[in-house]
PDB file of N, CA and C in Angstrom:
ATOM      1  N   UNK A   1      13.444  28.344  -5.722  1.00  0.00           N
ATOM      2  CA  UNK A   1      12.414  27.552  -6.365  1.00  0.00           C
ATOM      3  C   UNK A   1      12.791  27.245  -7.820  1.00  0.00           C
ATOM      4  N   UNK A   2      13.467  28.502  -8.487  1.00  0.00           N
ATOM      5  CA  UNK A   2      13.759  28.275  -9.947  1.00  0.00           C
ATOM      6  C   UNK A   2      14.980  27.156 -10.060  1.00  0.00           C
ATOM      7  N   UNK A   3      15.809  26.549  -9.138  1.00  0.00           N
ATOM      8  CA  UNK A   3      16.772  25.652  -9.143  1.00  0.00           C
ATOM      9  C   UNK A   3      15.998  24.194  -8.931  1.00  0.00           C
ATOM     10  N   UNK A   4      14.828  24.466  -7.840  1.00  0.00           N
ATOM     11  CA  UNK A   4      14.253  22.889  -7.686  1.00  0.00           C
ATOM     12  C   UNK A   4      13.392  22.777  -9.066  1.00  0.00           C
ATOM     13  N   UNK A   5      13.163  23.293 -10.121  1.00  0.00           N
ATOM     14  CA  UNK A   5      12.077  23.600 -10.912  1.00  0.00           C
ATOM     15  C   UNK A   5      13.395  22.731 -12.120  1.00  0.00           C
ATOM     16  N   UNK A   6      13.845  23.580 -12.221  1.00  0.00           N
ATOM     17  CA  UNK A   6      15.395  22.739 -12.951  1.00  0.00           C
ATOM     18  C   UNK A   6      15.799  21.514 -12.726  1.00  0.00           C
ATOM     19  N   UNK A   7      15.851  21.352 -11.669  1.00  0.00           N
ATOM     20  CA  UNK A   7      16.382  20.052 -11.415  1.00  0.00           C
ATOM     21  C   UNK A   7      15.505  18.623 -11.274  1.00  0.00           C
ATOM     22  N   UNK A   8      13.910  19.262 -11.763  1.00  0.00           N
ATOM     23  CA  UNK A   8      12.894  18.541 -11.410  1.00  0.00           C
ATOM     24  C   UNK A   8      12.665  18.042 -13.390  1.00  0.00           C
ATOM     25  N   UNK A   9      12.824  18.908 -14.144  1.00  0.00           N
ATOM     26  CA  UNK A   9      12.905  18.945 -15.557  1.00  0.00           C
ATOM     27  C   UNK A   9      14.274  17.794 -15.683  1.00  0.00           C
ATOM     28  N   UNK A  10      15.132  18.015 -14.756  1.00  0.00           N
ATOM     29  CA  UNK A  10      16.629  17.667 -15.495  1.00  0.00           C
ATOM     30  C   UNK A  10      16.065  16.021 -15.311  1.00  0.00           C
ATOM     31  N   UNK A  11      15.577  15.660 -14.284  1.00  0.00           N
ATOM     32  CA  UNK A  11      15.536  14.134 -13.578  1.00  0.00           C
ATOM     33  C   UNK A  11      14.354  13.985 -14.543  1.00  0.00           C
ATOM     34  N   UNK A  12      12.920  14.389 -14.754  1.00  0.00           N
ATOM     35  CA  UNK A  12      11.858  14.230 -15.597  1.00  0.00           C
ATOM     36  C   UNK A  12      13.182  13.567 -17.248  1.00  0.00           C
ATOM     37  N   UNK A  13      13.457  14.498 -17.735  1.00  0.00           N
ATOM     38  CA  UNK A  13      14.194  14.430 -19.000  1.00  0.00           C
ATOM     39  C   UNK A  13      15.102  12.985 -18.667  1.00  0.00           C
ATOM     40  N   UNK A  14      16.118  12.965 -18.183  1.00  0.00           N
ATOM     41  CA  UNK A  14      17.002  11.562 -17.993  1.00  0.00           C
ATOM     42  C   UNK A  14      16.147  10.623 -17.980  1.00  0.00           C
ATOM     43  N   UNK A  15      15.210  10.718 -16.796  1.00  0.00           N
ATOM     44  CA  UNK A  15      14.372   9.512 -16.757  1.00  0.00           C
ATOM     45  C   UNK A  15      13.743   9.132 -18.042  1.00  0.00           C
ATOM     46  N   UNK A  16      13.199  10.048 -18.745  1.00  0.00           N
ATOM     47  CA  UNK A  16      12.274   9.733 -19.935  1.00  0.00           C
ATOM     48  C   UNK A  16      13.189   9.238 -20.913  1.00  0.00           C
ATOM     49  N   UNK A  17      14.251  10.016 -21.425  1.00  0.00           N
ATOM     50  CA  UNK A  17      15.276   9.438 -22.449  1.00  0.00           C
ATOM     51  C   UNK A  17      16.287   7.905 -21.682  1.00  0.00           C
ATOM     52  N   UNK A  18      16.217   7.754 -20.828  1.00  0.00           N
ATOM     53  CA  UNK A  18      17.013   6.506 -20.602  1.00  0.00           C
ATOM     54  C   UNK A  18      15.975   5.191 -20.272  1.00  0.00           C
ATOM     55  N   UNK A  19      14.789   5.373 -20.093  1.00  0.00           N
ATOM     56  CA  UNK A  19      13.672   4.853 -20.290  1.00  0.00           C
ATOM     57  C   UNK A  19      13.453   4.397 -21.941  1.00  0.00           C
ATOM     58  N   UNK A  20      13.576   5.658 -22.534  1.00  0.00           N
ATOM     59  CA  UNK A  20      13.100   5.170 -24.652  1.00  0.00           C
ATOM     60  C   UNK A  20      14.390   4.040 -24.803  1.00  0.00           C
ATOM     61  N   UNK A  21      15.755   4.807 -24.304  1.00  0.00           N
ATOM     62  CA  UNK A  21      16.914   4.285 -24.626  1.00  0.00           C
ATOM     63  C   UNK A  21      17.110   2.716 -24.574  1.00  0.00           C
ATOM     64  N   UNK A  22      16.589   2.553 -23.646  1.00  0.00           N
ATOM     65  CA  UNK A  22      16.479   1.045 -22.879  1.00  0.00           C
ATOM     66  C   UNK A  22      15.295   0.397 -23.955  1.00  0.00           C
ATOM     67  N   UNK A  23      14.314   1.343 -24.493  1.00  0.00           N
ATOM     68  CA  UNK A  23      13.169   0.339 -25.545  1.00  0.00           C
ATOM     69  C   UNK A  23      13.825   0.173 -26.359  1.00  0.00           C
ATOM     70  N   UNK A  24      14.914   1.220 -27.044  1.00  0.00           N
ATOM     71  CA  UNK A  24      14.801   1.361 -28.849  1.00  0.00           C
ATOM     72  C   UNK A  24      16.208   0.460 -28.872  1.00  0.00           C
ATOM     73  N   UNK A  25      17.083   0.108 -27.678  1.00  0.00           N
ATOM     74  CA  UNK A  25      18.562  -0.683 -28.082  1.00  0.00           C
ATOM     75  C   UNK A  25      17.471  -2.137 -27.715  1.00  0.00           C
ATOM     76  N   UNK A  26      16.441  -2.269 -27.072  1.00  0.00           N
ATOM     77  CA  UNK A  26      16.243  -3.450 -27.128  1.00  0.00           C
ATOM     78  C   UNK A  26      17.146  -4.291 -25.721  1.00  0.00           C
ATOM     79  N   UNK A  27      16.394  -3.792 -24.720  1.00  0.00           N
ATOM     80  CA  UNK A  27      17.775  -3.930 -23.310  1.00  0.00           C
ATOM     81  C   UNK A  27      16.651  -5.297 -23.163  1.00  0.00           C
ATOM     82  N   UNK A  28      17.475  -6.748 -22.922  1.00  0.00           N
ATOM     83  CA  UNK A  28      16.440  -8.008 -22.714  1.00  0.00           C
ATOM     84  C   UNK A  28      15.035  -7.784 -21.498  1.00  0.00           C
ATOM     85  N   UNK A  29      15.504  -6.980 -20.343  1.00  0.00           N
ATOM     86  CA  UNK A  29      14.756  -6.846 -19.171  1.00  0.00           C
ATOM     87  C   UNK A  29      13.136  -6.476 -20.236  1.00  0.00           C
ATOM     88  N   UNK A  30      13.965  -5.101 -20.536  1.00  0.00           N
ATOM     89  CA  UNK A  30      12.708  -4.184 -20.862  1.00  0.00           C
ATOM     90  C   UNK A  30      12.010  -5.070 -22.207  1.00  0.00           C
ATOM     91  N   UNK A  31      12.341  -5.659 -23.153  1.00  0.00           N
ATOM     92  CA  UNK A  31      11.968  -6.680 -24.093  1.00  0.00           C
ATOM     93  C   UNK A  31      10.905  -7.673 -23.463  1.00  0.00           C
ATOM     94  N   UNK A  32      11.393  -8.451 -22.398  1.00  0.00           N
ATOM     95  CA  UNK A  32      10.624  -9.550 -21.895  1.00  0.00           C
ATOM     96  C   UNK A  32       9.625  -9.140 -21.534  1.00  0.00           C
ATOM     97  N   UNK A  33       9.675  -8.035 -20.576  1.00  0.00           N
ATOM     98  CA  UNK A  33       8.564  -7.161 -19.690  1.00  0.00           C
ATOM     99  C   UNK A  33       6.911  -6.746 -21.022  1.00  0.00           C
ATOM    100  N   UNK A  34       7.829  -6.142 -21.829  1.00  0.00           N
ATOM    101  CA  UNK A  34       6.465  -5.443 -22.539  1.00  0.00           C
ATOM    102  C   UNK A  34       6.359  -6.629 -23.543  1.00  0.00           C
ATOM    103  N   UNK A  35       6.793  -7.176 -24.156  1.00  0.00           N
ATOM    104  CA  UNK A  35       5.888  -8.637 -24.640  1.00  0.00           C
ATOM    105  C   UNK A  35       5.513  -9.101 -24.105  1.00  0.00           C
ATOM    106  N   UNK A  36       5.613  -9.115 -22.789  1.00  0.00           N
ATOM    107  CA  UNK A  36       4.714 -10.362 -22.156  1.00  0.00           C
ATOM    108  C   UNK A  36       3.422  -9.223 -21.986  1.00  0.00           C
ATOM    109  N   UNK A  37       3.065  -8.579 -22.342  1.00  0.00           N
ATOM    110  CA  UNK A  37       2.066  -7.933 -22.384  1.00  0.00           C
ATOM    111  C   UNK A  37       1.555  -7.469 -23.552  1.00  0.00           C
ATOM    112  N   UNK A  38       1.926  -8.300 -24.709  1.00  0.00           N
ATOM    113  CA  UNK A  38       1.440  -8.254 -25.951  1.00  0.00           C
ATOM    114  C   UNK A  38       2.077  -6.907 -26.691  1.00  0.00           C
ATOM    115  N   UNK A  39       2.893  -6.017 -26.507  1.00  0.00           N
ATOM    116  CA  UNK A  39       3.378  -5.045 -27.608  1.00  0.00           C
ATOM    117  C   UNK A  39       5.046  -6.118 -27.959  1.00  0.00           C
ATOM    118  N   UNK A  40       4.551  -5.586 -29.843  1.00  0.00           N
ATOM    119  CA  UNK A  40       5.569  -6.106 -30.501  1.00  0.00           C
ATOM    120  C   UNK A  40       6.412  -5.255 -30.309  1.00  0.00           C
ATOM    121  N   UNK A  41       8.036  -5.915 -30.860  1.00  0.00           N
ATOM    122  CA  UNK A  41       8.893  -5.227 -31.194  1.00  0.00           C
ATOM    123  C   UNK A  41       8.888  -3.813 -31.690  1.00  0.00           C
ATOM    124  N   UNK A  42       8.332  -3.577 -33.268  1.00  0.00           N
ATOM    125  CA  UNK A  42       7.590  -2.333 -33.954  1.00  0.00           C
ATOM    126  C   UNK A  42       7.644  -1.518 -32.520  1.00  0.00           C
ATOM    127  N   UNK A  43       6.587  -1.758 -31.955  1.00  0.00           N
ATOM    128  CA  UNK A  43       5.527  -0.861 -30.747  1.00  0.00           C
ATOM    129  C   UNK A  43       6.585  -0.559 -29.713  1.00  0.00           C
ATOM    130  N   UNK A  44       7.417  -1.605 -29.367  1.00  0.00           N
ATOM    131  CA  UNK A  44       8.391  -1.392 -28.179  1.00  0.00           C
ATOM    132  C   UNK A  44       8.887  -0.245 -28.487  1.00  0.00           C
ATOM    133  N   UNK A  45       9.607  -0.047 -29.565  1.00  0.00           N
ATOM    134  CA  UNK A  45      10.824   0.649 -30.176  1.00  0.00           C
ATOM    135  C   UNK A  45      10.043   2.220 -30.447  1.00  0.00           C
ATOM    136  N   UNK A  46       8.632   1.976 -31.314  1.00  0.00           N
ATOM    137  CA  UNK A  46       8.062   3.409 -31.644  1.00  0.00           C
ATOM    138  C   UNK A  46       7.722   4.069 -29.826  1.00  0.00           C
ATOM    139  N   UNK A  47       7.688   2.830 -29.079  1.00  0.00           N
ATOM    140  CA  UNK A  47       7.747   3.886 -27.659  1.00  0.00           C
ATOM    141  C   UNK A  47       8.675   4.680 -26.888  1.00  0.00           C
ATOM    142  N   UNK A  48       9.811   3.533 -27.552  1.00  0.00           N
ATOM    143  CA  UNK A  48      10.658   3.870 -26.762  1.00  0.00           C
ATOM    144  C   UNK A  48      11.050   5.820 -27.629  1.00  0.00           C
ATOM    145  N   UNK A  49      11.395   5.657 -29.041  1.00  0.00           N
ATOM    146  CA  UNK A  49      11.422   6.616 -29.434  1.00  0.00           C
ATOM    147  C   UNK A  49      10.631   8.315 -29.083  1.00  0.00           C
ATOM    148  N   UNK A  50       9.637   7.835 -28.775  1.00  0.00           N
ATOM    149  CA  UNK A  50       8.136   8.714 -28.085  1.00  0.00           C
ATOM    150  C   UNK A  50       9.076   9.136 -26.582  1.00  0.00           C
ATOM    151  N   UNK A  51       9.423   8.490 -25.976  1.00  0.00           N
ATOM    152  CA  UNK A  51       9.494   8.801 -24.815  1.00  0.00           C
ATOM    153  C   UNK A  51      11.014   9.587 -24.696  1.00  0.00           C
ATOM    154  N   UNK A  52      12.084   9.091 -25.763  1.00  0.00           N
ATOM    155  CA  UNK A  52      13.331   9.811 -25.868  1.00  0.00           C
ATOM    156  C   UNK A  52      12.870  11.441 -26.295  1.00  0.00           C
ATOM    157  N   UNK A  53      12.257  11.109 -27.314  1.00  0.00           N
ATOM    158  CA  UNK A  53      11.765  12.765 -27.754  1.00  0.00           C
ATOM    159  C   UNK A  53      10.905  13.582 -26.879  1.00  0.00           C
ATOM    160  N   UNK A  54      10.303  13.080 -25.956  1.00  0.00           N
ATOM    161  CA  UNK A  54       9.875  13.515 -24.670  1.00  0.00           C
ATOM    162  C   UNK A  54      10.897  14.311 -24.095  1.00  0.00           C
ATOM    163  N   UNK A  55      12.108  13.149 -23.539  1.00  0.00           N
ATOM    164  CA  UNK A  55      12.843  13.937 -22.802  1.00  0.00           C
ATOM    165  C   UNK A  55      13.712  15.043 -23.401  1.00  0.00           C
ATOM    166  N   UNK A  56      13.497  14.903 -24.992  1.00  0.00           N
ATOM    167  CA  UNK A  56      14.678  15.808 -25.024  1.00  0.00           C
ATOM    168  C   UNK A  56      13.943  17.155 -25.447  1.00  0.00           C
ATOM    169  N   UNK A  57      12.451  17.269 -25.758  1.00  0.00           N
ATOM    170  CA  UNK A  57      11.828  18.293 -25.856  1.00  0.00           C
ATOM    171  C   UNK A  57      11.480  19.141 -24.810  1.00  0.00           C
ATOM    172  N   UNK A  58      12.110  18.496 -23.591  1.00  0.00           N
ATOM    173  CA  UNK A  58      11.949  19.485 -21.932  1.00  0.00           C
ATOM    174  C   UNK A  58      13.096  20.525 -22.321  1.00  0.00           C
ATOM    175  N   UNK A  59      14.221  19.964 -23.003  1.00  0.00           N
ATOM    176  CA  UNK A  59      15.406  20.802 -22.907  1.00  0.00           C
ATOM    177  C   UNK A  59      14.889  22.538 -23.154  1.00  0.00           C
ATOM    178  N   UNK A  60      14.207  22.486 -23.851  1.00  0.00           N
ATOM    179  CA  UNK A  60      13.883  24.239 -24.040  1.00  0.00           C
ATOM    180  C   UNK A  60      12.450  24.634 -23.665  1.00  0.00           C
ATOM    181  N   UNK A  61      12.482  25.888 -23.505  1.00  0.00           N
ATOM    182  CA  UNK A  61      11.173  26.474 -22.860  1.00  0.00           C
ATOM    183  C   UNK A  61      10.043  26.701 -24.032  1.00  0.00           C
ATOM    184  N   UNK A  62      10.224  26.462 -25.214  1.00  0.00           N
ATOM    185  CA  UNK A  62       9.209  26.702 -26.092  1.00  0.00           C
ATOM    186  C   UNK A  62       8.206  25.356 -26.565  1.00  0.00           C
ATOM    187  N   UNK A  63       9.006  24.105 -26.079  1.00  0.00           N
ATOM    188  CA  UNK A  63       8.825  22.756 -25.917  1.00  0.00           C
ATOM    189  C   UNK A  63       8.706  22.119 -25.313  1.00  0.00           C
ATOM    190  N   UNK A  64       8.836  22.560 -23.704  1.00  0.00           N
ATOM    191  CA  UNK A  64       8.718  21.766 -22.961  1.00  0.00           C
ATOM    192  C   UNK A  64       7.617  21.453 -22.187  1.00  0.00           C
ATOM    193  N   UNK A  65       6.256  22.148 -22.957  1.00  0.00           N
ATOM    194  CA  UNK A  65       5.327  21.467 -22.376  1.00  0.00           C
ATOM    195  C   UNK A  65       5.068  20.830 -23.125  1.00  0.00           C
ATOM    196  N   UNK A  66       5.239  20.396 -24.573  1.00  0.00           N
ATOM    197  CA  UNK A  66       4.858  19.181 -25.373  1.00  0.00           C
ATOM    198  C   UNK A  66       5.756  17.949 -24.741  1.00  0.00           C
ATOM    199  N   UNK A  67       7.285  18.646 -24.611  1.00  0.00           N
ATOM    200  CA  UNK A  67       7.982  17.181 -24.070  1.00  0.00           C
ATOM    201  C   UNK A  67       7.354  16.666 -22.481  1.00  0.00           C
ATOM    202  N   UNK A  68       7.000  17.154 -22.030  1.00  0.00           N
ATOM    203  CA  UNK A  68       6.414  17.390 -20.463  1.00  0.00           C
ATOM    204  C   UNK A  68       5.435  16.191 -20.698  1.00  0.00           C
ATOM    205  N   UNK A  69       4.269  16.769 -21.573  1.00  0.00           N
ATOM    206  CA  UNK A  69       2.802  16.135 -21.733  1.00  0.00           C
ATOM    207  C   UNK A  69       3.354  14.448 -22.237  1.00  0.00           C
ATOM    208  N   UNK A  70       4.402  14.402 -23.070  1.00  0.00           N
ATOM    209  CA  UNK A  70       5.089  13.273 -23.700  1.00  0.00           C
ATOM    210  C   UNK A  70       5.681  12.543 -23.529  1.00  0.00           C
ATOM    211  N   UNK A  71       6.466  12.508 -22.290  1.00  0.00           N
ATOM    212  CA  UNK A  71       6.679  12.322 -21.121  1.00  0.00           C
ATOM    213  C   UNK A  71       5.986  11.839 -19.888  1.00  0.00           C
ATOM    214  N   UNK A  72       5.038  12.317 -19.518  1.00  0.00           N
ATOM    215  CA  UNK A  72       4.304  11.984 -18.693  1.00  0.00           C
ATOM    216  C   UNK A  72       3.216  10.948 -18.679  1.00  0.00           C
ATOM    217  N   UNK A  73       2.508  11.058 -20.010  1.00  0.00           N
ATOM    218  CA  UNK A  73       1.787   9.976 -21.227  1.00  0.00           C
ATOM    219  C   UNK A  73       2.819   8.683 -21.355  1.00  0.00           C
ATOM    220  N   UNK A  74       4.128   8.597 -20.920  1.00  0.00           N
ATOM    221  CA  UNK A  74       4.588   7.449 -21.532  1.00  0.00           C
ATOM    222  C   UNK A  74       4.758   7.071 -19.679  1.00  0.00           C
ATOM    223  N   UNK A  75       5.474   7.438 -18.921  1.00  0.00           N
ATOM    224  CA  UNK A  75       5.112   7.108 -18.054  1.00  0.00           C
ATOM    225  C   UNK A  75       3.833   6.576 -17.070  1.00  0.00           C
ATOM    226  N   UNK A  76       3.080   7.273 -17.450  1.00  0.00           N
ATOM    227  CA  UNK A  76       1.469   6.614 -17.123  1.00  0.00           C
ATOM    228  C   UNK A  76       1.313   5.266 -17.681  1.00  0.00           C
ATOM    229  N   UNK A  77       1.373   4.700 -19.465  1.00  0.00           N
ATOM    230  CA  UNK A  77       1.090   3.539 -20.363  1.00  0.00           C
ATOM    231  C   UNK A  77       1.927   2.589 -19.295  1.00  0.00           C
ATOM    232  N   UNK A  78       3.655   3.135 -18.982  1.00  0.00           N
ATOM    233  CA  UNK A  78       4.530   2.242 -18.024  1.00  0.00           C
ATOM    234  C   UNK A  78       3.835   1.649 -17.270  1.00  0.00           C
ATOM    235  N   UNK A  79       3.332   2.943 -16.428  1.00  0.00           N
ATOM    236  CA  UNK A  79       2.872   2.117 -15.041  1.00  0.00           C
ATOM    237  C   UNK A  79       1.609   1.274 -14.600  1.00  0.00           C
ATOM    238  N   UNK A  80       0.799   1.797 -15.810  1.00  0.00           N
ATOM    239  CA  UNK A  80      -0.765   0.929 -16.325  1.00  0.00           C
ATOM    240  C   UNK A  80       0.049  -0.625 -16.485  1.00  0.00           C
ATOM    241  N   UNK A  81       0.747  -0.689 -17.136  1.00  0.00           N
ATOM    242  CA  UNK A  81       1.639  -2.019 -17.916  1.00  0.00           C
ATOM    243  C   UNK A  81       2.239  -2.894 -16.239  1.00  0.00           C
ATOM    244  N   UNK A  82       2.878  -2.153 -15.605  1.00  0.00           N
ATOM    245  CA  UNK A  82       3.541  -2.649 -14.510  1.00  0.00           C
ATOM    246  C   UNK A  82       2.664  -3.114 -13.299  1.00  0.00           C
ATOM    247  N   UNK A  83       1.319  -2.218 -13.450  1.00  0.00           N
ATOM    248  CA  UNK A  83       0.180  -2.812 -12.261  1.00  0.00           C
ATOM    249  C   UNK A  83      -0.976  -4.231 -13.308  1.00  0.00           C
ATOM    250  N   UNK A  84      -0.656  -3.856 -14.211  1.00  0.00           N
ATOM    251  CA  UNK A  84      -1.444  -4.975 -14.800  1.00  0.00           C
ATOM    252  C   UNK A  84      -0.615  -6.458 -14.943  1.00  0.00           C
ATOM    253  N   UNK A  85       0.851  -6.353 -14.645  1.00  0.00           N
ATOM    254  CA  UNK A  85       1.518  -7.192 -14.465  1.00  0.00           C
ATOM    255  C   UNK A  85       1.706  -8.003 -12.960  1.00  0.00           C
ATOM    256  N   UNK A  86       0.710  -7.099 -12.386  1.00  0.00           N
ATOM    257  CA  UNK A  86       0.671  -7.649 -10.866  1.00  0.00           C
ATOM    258  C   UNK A  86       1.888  -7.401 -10.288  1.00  0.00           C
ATOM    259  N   UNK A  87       2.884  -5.812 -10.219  1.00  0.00           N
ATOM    260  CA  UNK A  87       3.944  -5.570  -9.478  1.00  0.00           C
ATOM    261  C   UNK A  87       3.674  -4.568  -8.482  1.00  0.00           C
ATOM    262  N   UNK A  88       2.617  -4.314  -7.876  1.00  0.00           N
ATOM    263  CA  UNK A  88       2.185  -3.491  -7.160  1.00  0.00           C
ATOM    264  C   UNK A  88       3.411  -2.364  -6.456  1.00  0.00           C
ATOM    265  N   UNK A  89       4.473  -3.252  -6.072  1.00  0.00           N
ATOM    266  CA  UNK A  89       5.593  -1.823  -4.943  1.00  0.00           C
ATOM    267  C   UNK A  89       6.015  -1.174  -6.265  1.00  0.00           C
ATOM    268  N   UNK A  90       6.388  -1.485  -7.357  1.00  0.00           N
ATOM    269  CA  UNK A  90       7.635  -0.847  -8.359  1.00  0.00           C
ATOM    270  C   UNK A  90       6.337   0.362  -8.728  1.00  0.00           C
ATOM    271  N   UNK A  91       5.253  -0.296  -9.315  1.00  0.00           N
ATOM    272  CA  UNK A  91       4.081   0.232  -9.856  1.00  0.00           C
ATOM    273  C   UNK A  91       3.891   1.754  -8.752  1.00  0.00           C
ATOM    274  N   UNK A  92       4.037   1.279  -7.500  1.00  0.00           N
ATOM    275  CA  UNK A  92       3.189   3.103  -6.666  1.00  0.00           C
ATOM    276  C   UNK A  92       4.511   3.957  -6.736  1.00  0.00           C
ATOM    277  N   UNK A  93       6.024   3.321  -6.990  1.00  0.00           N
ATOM    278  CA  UNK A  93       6.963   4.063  -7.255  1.00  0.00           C
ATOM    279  C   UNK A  93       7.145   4.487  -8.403  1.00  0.00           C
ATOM    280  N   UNK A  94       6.364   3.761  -9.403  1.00  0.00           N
ATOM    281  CA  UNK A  94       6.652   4.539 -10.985  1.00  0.00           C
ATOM    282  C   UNK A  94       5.515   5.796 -11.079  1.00  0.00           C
ATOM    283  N   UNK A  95       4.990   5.993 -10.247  1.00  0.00           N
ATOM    284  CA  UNK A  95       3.783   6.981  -9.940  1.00  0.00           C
ATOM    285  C   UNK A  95       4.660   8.150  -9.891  1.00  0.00           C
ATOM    286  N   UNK A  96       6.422   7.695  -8.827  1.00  0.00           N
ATOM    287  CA  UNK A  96       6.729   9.320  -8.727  1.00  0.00           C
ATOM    288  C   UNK A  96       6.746  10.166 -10.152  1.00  0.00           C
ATOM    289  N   UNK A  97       7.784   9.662 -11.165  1.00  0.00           N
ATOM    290  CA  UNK A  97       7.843  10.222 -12.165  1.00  0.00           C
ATOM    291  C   UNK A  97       6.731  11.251 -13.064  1.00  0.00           C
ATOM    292  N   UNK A  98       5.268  10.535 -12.874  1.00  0.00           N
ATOM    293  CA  UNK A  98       4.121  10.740 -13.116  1.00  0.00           C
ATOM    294  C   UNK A  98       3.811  12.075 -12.543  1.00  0.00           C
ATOM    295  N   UNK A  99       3.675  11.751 -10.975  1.00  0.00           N
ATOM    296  CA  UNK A  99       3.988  13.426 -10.596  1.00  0.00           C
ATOM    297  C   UNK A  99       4.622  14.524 -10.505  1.00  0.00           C
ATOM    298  N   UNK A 100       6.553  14.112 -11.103  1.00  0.00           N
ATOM    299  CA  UNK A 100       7.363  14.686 -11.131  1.00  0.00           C
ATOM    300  C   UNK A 100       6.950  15.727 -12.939  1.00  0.00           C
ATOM    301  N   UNK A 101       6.744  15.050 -13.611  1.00  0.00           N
ATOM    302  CA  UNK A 101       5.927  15.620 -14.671  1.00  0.00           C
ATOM    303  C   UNK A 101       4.893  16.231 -14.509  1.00  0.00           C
ATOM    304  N   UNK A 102       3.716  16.136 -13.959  1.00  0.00           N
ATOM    305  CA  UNK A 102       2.533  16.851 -13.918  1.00  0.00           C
ATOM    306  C   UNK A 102       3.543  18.263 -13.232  1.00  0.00           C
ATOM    307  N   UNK A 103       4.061  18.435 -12.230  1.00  0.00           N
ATOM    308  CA  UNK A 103       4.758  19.635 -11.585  1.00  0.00           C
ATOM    309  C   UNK A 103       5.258  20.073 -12.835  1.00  0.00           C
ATOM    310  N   UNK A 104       6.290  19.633 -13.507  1.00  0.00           N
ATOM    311  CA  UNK A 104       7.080  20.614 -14.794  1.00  0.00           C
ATOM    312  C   UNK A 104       5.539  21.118 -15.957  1.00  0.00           C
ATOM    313  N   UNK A 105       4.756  20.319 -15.967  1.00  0.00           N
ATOM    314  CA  UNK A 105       3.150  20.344 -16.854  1.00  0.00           C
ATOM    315  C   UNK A 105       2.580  22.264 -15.909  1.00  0.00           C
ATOM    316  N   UNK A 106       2.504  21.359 -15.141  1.00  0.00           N
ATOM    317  CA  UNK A 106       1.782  22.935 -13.909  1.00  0.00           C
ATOM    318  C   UNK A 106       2.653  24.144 -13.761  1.00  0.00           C
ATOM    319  N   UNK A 107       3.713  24.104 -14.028  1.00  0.00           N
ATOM    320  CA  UNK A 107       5.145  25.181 -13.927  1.00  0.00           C
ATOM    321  C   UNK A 107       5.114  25.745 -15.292  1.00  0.00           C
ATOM    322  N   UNK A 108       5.325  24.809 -16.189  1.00  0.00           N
ATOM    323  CA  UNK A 108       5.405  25.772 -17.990  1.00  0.00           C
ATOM    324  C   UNK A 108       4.019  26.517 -18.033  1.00  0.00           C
ATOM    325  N   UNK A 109       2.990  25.713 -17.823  1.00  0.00           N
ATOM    326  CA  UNK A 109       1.649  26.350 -17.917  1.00  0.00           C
ATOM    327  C   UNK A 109       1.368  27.622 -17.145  1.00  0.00           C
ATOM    328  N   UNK A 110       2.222  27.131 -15.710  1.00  0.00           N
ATOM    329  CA  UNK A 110       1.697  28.838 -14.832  1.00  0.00           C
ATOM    330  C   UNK A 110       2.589  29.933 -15.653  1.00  0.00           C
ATOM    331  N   UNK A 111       3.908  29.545 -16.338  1.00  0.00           N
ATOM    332  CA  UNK A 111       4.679  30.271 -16.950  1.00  0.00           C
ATOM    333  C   UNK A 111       4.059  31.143 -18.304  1.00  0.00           C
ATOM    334  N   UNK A 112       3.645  30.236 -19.123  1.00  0.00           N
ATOM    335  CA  UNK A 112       3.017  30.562 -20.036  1.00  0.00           C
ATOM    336  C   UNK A 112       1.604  31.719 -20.062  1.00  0.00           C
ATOM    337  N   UNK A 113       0.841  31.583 -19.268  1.00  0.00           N
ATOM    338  CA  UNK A 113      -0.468  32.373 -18.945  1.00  0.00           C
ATOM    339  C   UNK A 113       0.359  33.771 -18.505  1.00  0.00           C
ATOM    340  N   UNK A 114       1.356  33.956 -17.845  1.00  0.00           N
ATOM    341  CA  UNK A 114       1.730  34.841 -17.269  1.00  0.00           C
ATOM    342  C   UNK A 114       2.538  35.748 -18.218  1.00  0.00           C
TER     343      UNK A 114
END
């Protein structure tokens, strides 16, 4: 369990930092996408940043439920953004991530109490 628990953090983390990565270089896809939904440049970039520091605050156990919660918060705004864009299939698949986080959220926490 402690290896799927790892490897569930490792994919949470990539995803979140190559997600900011893609806001803060300014990748055209991800540019077109969130202006056309009214966030400026500024906003793109302060997200994308939010969501890199997400992933890289999973890296340790004293942080990784802030990167977890930070993480998971940016993924949710994503997928609010992607169903309000009327993409319904990408949208119930950006859900996994969402739950792949709440699990690392529910894991540090059972860790922590204990």
């Amino acid at each position: 369990m402690k290896i799927i628990n790892i490897l569930i953090i490792a994919v949470i983390a990539l995803l979140s930092i190559s997600a900011g990565l893609a806001k803060v270089i300014q990748a055209p896809q991800e540019m077109e996408f969130l202006q056309s939904v009214g966030l400026s440049k500024i906003l793109i970039i302060a997200f994308g940043i939010i969501q890199i520091a997400g992933g890289v605050l999973l890296a340790t156990k004293k942080t990784r439920m802030f990167g977890a919660v930070l993480a998971a918060t940016a993924f949710v705004v994503s997928t609010v953004l992607i169903f309000i864009q009327g993409n319904l299939a990408f949208g119930m698949f950006s859900i996994l991530p969402i739950a792949l986080a709440g699990v690392v959220i529910y894991q540090t926490a059972k860790i922590t109490r204990n």
